[in-house]
C-alpha atoms as a PDB file:
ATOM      1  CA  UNK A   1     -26.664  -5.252  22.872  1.00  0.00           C
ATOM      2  CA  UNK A   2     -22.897  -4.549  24.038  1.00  0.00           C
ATOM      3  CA  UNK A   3     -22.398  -8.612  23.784  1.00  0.00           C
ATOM      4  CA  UNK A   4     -23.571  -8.222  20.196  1.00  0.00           C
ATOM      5  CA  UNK A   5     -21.431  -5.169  19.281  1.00  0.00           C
ATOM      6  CA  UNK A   6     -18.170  -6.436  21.302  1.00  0.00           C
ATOM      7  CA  UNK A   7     -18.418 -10.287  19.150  1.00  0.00           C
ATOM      8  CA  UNK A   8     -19.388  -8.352  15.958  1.00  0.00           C
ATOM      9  CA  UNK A   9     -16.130  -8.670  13.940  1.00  0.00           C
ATOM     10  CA  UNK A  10     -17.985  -8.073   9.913  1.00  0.00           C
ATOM     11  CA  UNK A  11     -15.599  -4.550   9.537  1.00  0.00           C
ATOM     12  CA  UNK A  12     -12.747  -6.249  10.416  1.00  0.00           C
ATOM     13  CA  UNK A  13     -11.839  -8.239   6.741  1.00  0.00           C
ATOM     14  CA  UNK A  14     -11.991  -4.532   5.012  1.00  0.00           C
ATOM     15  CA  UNK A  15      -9.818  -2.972   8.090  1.00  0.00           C
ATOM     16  CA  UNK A  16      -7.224  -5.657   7.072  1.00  0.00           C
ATOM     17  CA  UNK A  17      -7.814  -5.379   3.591  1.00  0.00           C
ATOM     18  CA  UNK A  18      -6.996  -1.999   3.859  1.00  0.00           C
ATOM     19  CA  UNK A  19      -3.685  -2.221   5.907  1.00  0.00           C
ATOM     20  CA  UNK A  20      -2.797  -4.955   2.655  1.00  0.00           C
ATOM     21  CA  UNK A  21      -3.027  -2.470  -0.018  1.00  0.00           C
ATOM     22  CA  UNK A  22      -1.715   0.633   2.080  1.00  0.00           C
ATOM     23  CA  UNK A  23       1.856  -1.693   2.500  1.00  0.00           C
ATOM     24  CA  UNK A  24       1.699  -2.903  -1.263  1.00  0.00           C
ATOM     25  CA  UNK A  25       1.241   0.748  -2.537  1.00  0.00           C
ATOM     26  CA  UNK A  26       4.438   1.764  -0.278  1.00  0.00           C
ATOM     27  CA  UNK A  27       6.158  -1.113  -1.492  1.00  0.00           C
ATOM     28  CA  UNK A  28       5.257  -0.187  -5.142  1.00  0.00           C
ATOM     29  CA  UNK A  29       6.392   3.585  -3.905  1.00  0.00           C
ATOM     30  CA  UNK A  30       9.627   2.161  -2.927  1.00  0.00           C
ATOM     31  CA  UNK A  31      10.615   0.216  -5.985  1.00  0.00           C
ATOM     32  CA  UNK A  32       9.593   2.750  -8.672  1.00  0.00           C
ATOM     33  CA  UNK A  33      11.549   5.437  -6.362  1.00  0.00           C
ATOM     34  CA  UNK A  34      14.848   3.056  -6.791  1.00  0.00           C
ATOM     35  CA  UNK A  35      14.557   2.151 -10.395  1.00  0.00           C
ATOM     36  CA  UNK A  36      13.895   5.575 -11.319  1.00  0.00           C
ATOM     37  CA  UNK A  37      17.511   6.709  -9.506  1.00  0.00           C
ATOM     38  CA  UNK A  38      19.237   3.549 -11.501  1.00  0.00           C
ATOM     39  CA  UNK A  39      17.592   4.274 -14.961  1.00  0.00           C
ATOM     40  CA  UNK A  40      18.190   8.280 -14.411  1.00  0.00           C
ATOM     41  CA  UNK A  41      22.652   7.037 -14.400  1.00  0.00           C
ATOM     42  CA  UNK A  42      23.197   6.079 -17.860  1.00  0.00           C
ATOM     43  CA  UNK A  43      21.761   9.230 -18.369  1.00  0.00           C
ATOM     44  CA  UNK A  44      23.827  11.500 -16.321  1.00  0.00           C
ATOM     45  CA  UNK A  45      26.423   9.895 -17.747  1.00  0.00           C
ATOM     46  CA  UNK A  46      25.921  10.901 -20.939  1.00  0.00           C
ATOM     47  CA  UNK A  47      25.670  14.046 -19.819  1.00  0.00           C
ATOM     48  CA  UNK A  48      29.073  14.391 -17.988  1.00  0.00           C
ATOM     49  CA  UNK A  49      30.450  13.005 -21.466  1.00  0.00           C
ATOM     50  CA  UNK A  50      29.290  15.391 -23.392  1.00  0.00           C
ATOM     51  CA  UNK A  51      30.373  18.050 -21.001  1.00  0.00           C
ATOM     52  CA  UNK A  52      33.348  17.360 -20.876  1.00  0.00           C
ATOM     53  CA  UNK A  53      33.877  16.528 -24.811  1.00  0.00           C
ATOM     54  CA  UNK A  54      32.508  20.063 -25.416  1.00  0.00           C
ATOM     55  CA  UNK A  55      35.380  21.584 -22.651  1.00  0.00           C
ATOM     56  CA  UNK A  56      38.337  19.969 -24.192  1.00  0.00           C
ATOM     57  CA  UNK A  57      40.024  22.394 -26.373  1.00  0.00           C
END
């Protein structure tokens, strides 16, 4: 019985299947974190020249 249960291997495929999508969803994490910083710059830009249109006297 432990000769059986030490070569039995059949949960290992999900185990690695689930390491696989655990480092794709922190890669997707990653890359949404840095385009949302890059597309949130025009923005502030905008901002900051507007401010500074409505300060001039």
């Amino acid at each position: 019985m432990l000769r059986n249960l030490w070569r039995d291997d059949a949960g290992a495929t999900s185990i690695e299947y689930g390491l696989i999508a655990a480092f794709l969803g922190l890669a997707i994490i990653a890359t949404v974190g840095d385009i949302s910083v890059e597309a949130n710059k025009p923005f502030e830009r905008t901002a900051t020249a507007l401010d500074n249109a409505n300060n001039t006297p």
